[in-house]
N, C-alpha and C. Protein backbone atom coordinates (compact mmCIF):
# COMPACT_ATOMS: atom_id res chain seq x y z
N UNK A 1 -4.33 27.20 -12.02
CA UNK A 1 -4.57 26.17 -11.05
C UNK A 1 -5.92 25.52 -11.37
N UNK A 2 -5.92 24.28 -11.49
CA UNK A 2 -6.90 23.31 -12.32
C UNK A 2 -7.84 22.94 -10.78
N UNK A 3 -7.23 22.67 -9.68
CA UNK A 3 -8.46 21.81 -8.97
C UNK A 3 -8.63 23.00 -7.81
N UNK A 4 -8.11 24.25 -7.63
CA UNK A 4 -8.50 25.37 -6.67
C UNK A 4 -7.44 25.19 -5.73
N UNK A 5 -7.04 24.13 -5.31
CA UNK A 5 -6.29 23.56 -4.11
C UNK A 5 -5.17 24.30 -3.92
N UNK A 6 -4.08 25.19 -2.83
CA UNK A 6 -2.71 25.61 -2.95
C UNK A 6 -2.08 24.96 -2.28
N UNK A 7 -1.24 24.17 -2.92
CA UNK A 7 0.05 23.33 -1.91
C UNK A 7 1.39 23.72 -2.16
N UNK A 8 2.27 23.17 -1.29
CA UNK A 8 3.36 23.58 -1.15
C UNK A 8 4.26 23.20 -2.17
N UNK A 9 4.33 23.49 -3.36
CA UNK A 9 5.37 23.29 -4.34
C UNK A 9 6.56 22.86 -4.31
N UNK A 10 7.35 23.04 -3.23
CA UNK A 10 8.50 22.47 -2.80
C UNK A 10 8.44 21.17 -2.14
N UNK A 11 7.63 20.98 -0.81
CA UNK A 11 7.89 19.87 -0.54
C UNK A 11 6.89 18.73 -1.26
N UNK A 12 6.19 19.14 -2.13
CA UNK A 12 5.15 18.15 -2.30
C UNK A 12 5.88 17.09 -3.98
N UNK A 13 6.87 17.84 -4.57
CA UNK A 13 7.72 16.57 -5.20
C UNK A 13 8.13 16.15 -4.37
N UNK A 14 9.30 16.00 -3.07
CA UNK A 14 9.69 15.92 -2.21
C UNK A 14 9.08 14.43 -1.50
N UNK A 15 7.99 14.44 -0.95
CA UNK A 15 7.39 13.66 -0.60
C UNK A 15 6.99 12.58 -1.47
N UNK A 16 6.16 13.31 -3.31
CA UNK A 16 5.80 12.59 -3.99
C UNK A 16 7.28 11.34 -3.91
N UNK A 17 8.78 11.69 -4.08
CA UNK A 17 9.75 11.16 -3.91
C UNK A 17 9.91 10.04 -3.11
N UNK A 18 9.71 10.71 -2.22
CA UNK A 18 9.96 9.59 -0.78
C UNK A 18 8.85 8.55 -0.93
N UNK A 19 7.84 8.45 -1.37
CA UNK A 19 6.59 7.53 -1.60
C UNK A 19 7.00 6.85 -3.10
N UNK A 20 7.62 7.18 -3.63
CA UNK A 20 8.15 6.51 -4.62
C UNK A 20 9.02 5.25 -4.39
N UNK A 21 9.91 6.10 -3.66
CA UNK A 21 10.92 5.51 -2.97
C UNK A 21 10.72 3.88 -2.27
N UNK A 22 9.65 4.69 -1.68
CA UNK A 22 8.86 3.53 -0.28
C UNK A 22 8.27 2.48 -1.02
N UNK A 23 7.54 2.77 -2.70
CA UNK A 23 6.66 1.39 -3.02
C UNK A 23 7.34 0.91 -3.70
N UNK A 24 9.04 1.10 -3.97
CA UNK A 24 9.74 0.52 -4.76
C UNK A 24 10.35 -0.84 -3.82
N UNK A 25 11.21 -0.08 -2.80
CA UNK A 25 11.91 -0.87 -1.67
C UNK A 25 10.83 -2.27 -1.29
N UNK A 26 9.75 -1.04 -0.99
CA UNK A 26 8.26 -2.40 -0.36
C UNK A 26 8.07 -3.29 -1.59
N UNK A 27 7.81 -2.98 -2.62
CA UNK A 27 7.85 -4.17 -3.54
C UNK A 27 8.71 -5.13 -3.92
N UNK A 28 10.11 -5.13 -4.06
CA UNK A 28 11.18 -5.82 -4.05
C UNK A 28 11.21 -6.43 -2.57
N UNK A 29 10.84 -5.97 -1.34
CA UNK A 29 10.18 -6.83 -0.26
C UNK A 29 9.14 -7.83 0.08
N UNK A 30 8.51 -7.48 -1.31
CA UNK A 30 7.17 -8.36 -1.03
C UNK A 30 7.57 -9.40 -1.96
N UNK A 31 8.14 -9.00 -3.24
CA UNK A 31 8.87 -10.13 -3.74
C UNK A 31 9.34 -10.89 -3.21
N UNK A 32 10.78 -11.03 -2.55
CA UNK A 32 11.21 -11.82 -1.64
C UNK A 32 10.74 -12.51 -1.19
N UNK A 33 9.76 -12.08 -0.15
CA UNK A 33 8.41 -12.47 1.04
C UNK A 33 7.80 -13.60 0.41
N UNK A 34 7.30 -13.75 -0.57
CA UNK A 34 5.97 -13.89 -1.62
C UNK A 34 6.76 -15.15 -2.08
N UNK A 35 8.36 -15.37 -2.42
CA UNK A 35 8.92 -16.26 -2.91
C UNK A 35 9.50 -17.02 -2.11
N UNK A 36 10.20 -16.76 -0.98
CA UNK A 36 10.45 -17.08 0.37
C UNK A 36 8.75 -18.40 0.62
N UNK A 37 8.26 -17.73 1.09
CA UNK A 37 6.97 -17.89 0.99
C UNK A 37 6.49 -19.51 0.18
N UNK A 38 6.64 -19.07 -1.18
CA UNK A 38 6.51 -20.74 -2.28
C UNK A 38 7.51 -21.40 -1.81
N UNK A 39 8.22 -20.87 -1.26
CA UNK A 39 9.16 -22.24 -0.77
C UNK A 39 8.88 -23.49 0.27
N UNK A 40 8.05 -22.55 1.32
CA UNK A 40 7.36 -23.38 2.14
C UNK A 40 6.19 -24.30 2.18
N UNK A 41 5.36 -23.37 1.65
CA UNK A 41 4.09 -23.34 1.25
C UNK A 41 3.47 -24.03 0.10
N UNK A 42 4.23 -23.93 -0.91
CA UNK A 42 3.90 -23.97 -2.69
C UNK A 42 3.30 -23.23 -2.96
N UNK A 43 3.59 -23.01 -4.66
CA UNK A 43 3.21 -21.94 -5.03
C UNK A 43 1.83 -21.89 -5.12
N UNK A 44 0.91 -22.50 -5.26
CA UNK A 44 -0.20 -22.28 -5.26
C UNK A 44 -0.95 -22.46 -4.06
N UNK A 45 -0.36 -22.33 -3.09
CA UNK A 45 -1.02 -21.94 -1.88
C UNK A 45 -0.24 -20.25 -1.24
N UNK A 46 0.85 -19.76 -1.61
CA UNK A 46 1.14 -18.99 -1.38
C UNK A 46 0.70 -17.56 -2.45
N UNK A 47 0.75 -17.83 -3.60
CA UNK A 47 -0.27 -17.34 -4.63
C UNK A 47 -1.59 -16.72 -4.04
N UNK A 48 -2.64 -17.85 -3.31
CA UNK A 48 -3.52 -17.45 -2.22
C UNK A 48 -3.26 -16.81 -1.60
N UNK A 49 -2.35 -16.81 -1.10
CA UNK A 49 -1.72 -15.93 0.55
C UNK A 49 -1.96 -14.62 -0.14
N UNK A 50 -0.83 -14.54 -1.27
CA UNK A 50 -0.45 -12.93 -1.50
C UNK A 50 -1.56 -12.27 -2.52
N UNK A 51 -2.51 -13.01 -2.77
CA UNK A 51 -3.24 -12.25 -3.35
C UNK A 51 -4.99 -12.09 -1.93
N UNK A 52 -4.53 -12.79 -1.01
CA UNK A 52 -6.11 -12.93 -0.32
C UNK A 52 -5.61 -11.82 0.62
N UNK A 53 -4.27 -11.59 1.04
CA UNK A 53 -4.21 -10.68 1.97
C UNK A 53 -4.56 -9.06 1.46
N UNK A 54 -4.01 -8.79 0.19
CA UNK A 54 -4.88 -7.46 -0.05
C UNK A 54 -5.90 -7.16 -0.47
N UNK A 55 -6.31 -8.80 -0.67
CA UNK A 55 -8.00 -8.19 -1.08
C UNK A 55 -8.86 -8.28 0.41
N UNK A 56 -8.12 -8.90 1.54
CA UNK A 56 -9.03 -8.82 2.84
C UNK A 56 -8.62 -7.18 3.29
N UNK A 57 -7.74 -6.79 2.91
CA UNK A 57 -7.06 -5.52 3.50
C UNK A 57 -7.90 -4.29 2.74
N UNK A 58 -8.39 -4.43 1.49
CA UNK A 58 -9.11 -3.87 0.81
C UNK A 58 -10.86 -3.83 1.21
N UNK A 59 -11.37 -5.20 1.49
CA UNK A 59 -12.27 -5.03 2.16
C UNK A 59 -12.59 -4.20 3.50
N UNK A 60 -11.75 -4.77 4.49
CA UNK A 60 -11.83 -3.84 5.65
C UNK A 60 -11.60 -2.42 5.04
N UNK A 61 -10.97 -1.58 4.35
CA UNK A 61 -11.14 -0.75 4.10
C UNK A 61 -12.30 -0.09 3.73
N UNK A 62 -13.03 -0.68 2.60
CA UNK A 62 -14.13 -0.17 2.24
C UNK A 62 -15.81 -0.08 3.33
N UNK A 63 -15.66 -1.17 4.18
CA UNK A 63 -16.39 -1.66 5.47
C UNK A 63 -16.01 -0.33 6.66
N UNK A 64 -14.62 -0.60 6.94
CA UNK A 64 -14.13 0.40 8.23
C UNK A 64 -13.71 1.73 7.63
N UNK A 65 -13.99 2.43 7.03
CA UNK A 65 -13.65 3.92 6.45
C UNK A 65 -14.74 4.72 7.40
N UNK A 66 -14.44 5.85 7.32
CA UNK A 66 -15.21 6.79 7.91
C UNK A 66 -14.58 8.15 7.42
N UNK A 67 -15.75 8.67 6.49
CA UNK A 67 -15.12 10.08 5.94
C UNK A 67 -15.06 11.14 6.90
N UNK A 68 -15.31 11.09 8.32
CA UNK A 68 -15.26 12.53 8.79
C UNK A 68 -13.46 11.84 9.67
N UNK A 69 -12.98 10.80 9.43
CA UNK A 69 -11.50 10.69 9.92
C UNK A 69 -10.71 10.19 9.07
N UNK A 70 -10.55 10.77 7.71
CA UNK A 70 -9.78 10.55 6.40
C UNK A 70 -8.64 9.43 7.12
N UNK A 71 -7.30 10.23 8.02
CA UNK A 71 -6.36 9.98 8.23
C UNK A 71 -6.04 9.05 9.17
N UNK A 72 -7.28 8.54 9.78
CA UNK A 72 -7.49 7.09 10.80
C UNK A 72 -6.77 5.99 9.80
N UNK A 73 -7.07 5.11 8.60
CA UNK A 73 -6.25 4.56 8.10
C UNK A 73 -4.40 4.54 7.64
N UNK A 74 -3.93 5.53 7.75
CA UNK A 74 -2.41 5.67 7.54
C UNK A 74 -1.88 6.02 8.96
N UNK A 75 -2.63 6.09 9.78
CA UNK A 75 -2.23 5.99 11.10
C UNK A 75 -1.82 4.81 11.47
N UNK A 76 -2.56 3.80 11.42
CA UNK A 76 -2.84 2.35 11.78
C UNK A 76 -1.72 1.38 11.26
């Protein structure tokens, strides 16, 4: 054991799975979204959209974190 840590061997492919799962579906969603989207918009204003929303989502992150409540963000 490389990092000390003991986890649950069984469910933790399991999960790794299901999170696989989840950024596959979500991405072929955001596709859509994102193209849906240039339709209204044009593409180079929707381009903006989909790239300003995770970099504002990224900011607040780094701003609103707080290491003594790891799990406050995946709550939200």
């Amino acid at each position: 054991m490389v990092s000390g840590r003991i986890g649950d061997t069984v469910r933790g492919p399991e999960y790794a799975g299901c999170v696989g799962r989840a950024g596959a579906i979500s991405a072929f969603g955001v596709i859509a979204f994102v193209t849906r989207l240039g339709t209204h918009l044009g593409k180079k204003r929707a381009l903006h959209v989909a790239i300003g929303v995770p970099m504002l989502g990224h900011a607040m992150k780094c701003v609103c974190y707080d290491p003594e409540l790891p799990w406050l963000p995946a709550a939200g």
